[in-house]
PDB file of N, CA and C in Angstrom:
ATOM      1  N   UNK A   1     226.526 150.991  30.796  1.00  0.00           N
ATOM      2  CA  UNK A   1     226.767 149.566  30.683  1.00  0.00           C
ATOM      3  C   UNK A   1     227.545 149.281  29.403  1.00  0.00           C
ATOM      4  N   UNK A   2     228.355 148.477  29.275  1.00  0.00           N
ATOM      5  CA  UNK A   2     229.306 148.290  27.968  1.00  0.00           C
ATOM      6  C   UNK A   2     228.694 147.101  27.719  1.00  0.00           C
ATOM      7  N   UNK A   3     228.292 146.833  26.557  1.00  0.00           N
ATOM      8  CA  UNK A   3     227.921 145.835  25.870  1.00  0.00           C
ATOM      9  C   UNK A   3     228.753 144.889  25.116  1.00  0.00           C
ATOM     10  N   UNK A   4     228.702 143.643  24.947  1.00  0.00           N
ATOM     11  CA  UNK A   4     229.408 142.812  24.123  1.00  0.00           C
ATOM     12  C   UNK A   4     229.789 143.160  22.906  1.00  0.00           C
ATOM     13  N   UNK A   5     230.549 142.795  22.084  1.00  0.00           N
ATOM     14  CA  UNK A   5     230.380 142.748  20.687  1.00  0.00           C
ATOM     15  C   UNK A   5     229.245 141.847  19.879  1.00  0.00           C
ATOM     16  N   UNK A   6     228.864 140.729  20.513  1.00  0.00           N
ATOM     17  CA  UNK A   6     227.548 140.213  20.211  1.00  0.00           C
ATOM     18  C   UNK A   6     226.205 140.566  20.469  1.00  0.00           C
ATOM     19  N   UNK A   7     225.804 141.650  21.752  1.00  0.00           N
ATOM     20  CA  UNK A   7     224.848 142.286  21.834  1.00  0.00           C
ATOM     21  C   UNK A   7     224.918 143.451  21.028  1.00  0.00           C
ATOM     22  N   UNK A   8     225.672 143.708  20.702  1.00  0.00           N
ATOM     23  CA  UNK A   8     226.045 144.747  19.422  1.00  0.00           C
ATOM     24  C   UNK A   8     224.815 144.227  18.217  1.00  0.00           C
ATOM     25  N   UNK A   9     225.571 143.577  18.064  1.00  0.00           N
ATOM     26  CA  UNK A   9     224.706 142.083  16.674  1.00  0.00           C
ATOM     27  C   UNK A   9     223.755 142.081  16.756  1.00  0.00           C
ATOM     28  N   UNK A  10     222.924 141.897  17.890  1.00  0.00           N
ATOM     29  CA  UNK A  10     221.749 141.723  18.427  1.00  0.00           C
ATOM     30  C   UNK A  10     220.975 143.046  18.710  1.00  0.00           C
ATOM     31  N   UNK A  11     221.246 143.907  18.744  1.00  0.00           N
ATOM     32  CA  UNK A  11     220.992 145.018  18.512  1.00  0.00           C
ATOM     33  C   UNK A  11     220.204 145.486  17.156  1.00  0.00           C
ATOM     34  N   UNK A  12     221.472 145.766  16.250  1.00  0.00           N
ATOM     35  CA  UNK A  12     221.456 145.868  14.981  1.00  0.00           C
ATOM     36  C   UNK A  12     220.398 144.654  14.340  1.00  0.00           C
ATOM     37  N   UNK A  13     220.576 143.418  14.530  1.00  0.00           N
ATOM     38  CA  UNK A  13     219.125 142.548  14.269  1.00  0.00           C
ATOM     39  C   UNK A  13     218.006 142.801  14.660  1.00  0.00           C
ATOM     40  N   UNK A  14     217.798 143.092  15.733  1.00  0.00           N
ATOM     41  CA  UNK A  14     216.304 143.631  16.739  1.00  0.00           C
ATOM     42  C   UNK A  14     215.762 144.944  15.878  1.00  0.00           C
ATOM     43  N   UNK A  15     216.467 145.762  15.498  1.00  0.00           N
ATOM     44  CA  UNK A  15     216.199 147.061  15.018  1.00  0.00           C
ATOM     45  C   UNK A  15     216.144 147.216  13.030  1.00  0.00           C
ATOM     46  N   UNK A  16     216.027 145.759  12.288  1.00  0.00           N
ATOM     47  CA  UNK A  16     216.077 145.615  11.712  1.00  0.00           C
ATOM     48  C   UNK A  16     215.046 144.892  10.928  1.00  0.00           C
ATOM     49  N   UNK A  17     215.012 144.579   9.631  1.00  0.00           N
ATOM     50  CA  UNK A  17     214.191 143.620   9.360  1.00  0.00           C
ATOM     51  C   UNK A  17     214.992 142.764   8.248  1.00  0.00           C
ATOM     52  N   UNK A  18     214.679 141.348   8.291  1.00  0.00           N
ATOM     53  CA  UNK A  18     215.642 140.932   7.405  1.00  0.00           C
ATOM     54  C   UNK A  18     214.685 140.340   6.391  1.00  0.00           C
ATOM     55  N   UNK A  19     215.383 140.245   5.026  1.00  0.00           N
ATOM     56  CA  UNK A  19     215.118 140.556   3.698  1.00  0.00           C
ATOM     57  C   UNK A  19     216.153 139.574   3.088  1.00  0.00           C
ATOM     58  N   UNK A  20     214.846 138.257   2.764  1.00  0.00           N
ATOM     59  CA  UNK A  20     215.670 136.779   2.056  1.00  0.00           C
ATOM     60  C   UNK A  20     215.930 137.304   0.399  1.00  0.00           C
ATOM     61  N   UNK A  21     217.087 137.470   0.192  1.00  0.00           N
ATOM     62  CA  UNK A  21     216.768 137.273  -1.669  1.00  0.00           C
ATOM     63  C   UNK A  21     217.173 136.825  -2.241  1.00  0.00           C
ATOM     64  N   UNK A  22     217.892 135.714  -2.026  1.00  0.00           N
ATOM     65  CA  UNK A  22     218.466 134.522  -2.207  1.00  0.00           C
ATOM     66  C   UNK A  22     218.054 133.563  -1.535  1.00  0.00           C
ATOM     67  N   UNK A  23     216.911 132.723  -1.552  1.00  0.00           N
ATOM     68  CA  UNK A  23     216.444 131.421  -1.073  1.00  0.00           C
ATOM     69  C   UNK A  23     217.523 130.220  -1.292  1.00  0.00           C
ATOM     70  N   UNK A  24     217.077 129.576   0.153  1.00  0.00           N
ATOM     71  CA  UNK A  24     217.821 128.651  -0.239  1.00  0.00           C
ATOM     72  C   UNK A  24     217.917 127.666  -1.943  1.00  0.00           C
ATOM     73  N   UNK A  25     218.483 126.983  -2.480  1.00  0.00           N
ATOM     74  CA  UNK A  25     218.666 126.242  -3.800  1.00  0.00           C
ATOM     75  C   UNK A  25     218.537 127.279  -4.982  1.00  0.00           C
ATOM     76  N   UNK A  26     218.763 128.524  -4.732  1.00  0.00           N
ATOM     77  CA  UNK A  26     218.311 129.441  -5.817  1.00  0.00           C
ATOM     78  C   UNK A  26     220.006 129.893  -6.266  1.00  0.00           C
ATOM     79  N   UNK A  27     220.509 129.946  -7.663  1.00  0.00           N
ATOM     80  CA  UNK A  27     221.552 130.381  -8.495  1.00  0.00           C
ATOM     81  C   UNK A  27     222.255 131.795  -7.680  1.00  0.00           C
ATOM     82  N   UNK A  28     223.384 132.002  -7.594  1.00  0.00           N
ATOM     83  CA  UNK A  28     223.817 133.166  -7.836  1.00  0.00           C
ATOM     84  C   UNK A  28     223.558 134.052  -9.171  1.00  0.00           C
ATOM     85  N   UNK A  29     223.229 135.357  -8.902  1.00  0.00           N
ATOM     86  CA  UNK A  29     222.709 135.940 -10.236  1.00  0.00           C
ATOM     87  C   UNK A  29     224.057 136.187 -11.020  1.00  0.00           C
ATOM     88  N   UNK A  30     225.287 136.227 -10.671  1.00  0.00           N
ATOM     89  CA  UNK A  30     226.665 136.272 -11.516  1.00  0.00           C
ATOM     90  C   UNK A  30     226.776 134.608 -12.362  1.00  0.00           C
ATOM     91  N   UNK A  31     226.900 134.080 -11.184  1.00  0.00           N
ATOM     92  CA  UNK A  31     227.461 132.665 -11.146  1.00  0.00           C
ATOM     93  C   UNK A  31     226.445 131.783 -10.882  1.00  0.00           C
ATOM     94  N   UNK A  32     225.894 131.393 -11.994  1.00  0.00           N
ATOM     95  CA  UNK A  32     224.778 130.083 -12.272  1.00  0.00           C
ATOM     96  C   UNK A  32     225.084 128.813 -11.611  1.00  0.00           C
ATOM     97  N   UNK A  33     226.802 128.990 -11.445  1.00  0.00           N
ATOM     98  CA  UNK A  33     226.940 127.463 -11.487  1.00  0.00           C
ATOM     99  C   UNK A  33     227.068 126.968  -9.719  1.00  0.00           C
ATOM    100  N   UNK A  34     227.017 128.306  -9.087  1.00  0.00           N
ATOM    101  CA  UNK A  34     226.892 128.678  -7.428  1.00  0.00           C
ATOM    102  C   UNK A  34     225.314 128.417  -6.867  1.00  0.00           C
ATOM    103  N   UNK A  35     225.238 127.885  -6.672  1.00  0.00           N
ATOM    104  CA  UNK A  35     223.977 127.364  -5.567  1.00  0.00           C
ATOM    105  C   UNK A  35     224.087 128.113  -4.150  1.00  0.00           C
ATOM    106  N   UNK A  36     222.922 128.732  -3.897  1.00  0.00           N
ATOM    107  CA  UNK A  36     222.896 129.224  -2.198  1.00  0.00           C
ATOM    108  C   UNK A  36     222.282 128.152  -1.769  1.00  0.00           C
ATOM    109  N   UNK A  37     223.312 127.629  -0.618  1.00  0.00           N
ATOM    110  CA  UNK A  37     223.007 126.249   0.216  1.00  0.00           C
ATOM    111  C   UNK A  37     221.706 127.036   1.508  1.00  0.00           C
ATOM    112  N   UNK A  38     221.922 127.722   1.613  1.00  0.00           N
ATOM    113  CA  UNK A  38     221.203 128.252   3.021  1.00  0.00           C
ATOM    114  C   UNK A  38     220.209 129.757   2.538  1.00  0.00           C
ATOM    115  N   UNK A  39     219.556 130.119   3.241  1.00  0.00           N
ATOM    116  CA  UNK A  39     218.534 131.381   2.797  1.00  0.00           C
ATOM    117  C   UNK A  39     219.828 132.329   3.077  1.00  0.00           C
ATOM    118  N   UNK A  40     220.017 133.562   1.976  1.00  0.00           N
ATOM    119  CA  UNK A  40     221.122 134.237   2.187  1.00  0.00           C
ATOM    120  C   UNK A  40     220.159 135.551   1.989  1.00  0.00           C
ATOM    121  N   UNK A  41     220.547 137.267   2.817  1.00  0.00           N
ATOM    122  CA  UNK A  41     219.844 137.827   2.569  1.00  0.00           C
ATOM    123  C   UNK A  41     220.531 139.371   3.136  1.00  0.00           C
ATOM    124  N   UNK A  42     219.488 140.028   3.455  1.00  0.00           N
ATOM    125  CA  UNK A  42     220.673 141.290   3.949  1.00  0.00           C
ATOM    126  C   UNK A  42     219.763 141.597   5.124  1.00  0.00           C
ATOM    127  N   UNK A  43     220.408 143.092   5.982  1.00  0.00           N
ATOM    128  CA  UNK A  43     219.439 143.635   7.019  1.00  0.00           C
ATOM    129  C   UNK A  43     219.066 144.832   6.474  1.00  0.00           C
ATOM    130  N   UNK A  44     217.795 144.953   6.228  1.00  0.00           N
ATOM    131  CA  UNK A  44     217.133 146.738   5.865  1.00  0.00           C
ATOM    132  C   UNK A  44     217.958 146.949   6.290  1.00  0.00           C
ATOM    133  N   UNK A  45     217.735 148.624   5.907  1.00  0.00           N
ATOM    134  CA  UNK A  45     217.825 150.046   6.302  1.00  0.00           C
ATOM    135  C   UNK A  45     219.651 149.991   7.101  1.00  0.00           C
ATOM    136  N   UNK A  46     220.229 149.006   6.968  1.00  0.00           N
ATOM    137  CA  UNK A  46     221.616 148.374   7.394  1.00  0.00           C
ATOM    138  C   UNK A  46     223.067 149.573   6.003  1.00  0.00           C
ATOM    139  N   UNK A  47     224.146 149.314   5.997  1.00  0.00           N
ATOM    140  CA  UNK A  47     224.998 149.206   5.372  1.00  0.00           C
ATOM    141  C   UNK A  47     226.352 148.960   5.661  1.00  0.00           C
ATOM    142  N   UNK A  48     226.874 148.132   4.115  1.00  0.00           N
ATOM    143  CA  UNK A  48     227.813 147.268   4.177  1.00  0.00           C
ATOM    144  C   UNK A  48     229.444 148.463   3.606  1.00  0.00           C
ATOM    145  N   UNK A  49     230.423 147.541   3.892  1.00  0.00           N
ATOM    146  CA  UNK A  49     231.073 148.524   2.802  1.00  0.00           C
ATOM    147  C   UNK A  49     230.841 148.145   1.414  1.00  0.00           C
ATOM    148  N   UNK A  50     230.222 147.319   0.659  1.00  0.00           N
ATOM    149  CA  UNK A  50     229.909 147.790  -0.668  1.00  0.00           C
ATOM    150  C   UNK A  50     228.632 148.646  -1.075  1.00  0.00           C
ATOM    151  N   UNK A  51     228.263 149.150  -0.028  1.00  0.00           N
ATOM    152  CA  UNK A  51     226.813 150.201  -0.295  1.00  0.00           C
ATOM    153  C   UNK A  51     225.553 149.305  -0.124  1.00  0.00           C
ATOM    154  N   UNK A  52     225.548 148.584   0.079  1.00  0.00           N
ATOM    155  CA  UNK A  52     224.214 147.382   0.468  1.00  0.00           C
ATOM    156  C   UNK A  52     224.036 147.379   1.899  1.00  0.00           C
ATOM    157  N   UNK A  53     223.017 146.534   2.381  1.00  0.00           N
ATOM    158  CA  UNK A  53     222.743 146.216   3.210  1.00  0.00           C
ATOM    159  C   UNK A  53     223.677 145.125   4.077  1.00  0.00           C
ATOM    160  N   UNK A  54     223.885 145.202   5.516  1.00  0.00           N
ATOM    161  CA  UNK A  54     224.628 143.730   5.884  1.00  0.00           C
ATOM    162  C   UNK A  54     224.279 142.475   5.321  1.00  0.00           C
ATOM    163  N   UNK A  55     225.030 141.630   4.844  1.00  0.00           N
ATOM    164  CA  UNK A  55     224.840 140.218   4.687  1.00  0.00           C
ATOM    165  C   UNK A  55     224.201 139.467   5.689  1.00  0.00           C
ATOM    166  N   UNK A  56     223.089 138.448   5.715  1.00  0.00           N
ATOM    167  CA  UNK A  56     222.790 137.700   6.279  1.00  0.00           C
ATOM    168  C   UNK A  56     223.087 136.174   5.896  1.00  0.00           C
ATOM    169  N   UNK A  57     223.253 135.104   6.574  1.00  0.00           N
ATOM    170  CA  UNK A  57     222.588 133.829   6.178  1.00  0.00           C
ATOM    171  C   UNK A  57     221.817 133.401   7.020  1.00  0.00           C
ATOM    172  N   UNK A  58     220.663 133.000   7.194  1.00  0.00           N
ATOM    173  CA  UNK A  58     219.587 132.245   7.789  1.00  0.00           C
ATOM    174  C   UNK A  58     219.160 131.099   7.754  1.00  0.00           C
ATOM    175  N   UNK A  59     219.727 130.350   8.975  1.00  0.00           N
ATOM    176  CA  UNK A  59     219.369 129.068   9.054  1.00  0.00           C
ATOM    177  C   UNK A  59     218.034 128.547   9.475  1.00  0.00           C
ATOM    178  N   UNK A  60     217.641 127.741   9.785  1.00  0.00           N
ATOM    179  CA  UNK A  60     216.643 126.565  10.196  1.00  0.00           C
ATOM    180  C   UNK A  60     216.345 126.776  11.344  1.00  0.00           C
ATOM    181  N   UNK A  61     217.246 127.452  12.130  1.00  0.00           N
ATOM    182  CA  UNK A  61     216.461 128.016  13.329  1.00  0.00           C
ATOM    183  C   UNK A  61     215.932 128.839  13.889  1.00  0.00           C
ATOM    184  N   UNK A  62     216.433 129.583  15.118  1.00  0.00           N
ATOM    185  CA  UNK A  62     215.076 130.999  15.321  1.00  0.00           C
ATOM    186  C   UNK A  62     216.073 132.143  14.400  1.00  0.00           C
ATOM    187  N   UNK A  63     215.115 132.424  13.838  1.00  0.00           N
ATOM    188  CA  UNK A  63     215.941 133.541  12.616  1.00  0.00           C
ATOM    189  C   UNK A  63     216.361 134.861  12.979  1.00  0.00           C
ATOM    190  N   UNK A  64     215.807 135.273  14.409  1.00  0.00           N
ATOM    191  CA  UNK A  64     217.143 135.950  15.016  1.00  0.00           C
ATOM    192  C   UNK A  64     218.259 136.005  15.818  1.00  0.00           C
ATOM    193  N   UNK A  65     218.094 134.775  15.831  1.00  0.00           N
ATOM    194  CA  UNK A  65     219.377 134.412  16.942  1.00  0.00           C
ATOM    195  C   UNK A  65     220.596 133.921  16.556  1.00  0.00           C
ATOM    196  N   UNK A  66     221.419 135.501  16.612  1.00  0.00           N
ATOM    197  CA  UNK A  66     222.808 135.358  16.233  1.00  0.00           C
ATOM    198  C   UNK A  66     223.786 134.197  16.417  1.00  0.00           C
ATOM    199  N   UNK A  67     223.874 133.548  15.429  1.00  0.00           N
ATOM    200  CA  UNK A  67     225.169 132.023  16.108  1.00  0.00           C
ATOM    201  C   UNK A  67     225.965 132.173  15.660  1.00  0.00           C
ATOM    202  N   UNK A  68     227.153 133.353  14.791  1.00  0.00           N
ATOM    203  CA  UNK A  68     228.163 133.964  14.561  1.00  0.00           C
ATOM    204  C   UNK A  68     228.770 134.525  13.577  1.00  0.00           C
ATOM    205  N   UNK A  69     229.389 134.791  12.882  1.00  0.00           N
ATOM    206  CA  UNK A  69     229.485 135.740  12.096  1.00  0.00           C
ATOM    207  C   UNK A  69     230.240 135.381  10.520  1.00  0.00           C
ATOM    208  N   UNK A  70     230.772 135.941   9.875  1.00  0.00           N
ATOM    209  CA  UNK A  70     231.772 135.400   8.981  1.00  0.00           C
ATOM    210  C   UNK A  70     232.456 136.292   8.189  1.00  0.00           C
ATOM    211  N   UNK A  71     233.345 136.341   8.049  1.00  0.00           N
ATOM    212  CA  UNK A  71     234.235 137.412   7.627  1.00  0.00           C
ATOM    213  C   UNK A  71     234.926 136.601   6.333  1.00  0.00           C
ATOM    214  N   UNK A  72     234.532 137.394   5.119  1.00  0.00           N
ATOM    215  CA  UNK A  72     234.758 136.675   4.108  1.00  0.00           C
ATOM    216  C   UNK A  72     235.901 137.743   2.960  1.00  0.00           C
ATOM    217  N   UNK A  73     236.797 137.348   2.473  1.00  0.00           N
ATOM    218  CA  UNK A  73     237.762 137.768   1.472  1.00  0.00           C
ATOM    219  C   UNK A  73     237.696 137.653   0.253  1.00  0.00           C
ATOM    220  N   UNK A  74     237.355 138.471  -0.617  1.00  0.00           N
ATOM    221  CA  UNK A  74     237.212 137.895  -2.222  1.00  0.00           C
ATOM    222  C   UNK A  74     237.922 138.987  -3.179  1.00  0.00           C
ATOM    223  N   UNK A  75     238.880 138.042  -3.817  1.00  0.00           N
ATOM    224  CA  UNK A  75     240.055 138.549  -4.738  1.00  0.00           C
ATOM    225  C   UNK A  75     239.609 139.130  -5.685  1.00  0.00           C
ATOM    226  N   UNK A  76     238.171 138.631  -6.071  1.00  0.00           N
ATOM    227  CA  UNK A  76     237.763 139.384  -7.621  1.00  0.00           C
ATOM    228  C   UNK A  76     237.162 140.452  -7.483  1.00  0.00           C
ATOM    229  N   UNK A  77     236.488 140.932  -6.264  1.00  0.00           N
ATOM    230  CA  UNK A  77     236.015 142.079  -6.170  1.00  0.00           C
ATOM    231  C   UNK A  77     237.038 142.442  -5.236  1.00  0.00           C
ATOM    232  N   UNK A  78     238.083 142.326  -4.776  1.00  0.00           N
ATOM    233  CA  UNK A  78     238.811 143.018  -3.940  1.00  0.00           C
ATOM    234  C   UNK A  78     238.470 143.658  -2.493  1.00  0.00           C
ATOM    235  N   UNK A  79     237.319 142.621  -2.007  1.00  0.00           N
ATOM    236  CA  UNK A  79     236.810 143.262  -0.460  1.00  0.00           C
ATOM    237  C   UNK A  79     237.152 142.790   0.082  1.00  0.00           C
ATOM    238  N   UNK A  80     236.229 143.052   1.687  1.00  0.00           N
ATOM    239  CA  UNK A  80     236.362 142.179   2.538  1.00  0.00           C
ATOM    240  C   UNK A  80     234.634 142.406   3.095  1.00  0.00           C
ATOM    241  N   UNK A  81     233.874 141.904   3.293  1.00  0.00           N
ATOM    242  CA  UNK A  81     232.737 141.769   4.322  1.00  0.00           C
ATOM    243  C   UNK A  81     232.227 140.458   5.087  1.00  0.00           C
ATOM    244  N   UNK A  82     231.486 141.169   6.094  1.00  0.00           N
ATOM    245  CA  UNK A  82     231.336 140.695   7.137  1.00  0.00           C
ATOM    246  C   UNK A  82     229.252 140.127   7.062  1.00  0.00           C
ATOM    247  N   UNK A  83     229.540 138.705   7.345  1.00  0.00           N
ATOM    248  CA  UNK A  83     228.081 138.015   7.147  1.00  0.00           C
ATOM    249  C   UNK A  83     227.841 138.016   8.090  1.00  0.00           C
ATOM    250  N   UNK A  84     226.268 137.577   9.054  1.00  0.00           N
ATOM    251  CA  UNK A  84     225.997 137.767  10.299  1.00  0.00           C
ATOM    252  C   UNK A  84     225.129 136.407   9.842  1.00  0.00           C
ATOM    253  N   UNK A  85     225.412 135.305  10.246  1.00  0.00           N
ATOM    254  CA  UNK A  85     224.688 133.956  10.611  1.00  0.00           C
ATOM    255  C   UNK A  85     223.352 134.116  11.584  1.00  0.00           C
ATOM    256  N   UNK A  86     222.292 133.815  11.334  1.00  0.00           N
ATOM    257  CA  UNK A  86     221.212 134.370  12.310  1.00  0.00           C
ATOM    258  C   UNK A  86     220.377 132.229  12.173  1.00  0.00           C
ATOM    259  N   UNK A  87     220.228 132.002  13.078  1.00  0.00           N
ATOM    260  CA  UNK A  87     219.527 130.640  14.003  1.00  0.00           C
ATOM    261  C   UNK A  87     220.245 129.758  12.701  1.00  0.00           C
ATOM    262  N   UNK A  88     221.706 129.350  12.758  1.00  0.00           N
ATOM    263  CA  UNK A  88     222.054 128.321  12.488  1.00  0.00           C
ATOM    264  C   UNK A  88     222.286 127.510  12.752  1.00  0.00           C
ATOM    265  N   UNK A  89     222.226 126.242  12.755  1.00  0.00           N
ATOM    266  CA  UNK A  89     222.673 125.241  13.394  1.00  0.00           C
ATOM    267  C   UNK A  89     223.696 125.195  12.836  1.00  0.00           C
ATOM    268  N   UNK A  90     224.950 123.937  13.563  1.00  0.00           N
ATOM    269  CA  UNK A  90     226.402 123.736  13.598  1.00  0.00           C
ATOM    270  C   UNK A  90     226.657 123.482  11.781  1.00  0.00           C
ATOM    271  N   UNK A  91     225.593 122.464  11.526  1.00  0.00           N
ATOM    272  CA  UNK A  91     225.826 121.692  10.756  1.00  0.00           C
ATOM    273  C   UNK A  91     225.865 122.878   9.415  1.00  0.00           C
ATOM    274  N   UNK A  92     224.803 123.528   9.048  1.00  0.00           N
ATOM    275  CA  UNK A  92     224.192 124.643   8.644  1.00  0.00           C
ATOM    276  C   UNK A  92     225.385 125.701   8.666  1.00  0.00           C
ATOM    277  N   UNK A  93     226.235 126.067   9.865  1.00  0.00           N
ATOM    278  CA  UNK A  93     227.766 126.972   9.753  1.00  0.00           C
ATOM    279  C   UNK A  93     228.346 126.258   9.090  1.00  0.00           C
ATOM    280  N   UNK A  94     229.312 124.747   8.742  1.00  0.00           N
ATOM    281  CA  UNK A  94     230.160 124.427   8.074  1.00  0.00           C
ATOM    282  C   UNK A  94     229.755 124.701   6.670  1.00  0.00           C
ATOM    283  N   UNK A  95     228.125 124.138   6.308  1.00  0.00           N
ATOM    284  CA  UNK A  95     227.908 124.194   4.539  1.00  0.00           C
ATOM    285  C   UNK A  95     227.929 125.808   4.277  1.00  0.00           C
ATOM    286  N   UNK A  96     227.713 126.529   5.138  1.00  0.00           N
ATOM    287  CA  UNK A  96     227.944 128.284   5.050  1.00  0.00           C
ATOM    288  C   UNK A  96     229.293 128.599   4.856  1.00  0.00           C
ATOM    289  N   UNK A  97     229.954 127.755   5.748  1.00  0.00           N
ATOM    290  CA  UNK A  97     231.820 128.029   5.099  1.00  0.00           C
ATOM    291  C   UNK A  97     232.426 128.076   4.281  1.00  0.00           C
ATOM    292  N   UNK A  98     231.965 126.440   4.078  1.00  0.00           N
ATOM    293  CA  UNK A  98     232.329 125.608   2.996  1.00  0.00           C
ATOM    294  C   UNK A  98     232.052 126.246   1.448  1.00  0.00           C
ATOM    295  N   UNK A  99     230.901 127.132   1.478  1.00  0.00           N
ATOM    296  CA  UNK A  99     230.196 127.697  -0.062  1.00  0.00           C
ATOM    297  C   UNK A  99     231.132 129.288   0.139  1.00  0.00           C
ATOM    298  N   UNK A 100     231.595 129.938   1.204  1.00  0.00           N
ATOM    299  CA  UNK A 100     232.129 130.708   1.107  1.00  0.00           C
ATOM    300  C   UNK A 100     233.569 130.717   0.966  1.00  0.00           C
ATOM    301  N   UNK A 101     234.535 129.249   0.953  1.00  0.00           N
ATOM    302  CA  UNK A 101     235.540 129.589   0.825  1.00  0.00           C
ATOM    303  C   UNK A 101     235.505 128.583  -0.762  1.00  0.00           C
ATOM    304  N   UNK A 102     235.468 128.891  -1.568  1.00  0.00           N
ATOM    305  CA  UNK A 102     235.222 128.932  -3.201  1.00  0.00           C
ATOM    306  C   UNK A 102     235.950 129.640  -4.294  1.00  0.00           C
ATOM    307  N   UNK A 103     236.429 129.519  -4.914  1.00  0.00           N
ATOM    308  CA  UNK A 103     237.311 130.160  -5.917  1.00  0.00           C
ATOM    309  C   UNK A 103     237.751 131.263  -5.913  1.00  0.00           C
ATOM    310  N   UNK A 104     237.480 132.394  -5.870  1.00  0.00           N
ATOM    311  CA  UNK A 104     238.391 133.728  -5.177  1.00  0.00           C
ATOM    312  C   UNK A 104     237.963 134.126  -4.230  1.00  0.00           C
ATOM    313  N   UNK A 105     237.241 133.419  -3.304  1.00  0.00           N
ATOM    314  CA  UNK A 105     236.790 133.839  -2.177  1.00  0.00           C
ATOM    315  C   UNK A 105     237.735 133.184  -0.800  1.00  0.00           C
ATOM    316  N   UNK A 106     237.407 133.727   0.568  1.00  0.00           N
ATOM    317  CA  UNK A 106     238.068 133.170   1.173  1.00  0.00           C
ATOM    318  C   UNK A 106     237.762 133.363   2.678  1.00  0.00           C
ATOM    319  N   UNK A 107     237.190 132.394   3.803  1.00  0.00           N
ATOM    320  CA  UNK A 107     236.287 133.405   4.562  1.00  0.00           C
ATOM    321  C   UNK A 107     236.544 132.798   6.095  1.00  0.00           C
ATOM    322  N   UNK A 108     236.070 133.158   7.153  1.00  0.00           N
ATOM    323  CA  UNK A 108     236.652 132.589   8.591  1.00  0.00           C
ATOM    324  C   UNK A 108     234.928 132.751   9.488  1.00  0.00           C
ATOM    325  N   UNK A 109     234.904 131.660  10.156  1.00  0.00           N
ATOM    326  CA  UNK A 109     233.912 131.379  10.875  1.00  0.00           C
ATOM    327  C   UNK A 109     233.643 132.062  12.154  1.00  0.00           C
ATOM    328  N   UNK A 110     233.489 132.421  12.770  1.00  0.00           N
ATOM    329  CA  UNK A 110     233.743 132.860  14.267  1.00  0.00           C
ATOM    330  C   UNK A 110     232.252 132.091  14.776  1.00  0.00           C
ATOM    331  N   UNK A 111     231.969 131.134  15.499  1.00  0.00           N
ATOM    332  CA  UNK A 111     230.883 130.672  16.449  1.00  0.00           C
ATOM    333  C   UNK A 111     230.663 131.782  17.739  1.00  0.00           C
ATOM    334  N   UNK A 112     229.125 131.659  17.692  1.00  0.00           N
ATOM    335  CA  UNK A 112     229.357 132.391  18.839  1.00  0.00           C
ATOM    336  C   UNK A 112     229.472 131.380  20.493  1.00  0.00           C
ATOM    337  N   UNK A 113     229.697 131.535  21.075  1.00  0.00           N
ATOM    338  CA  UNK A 113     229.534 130.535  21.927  1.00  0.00           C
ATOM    339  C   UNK A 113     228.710 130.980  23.447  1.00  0.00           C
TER     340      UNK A 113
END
């Protein structure tokens, strides 16, 4: 059976455990002056290309249910990674955008639909 690229996602979430460490209203530990609007966090036993775990953000809703992704660009560290939105609501994706496209950063939404 060939699977989606979103049951992919769902996969990798199911087989995971996710790990808040950034609460929502809590500082960036670089950048004080950065507020995490939403619970931001990673997936265990996961990895990113910077040697971490996948990025999460976690919204207000069922906290595993993938609502799409985000692919983010940042000039000062010179990457690129990929966030996995888990039970966000709509409203909840734009302020997730919105905090990711920020001073050398630069990032694209994909909904899942």
């Amino acid at each position: 059976m060939n699977s989606t690229f979103w049951e992919h996602i769902e996969q990798l979430v199911a087989n995971s455990s996710v790990e808040i460490d950034r609460p929502k209203s809590t500082p960036h530990p670089r950048f004080p002056e950065a507020t995490y609007p939403i619970d931001y966090g990673y997936l265990a036993g996961t990895m990113s290309l910077d040697g971490g775990g996948i990025d999460v953000w976690r919204g207000s809703g069922d906290g595993n249910q993938v609502t799409g992704v985000l692919c983010a660009v940042d000039l000062l560290k010179r990457d690129i990674e990929i966030k996995i939105l888990l039970g966000c609501t709509e409203e909840e994706m734009q302020i997730i955008e919105r905090f990711q496209n920020q001073g050398d950063q630069r990032a694209m939404l994909v909904r899942r639909k």
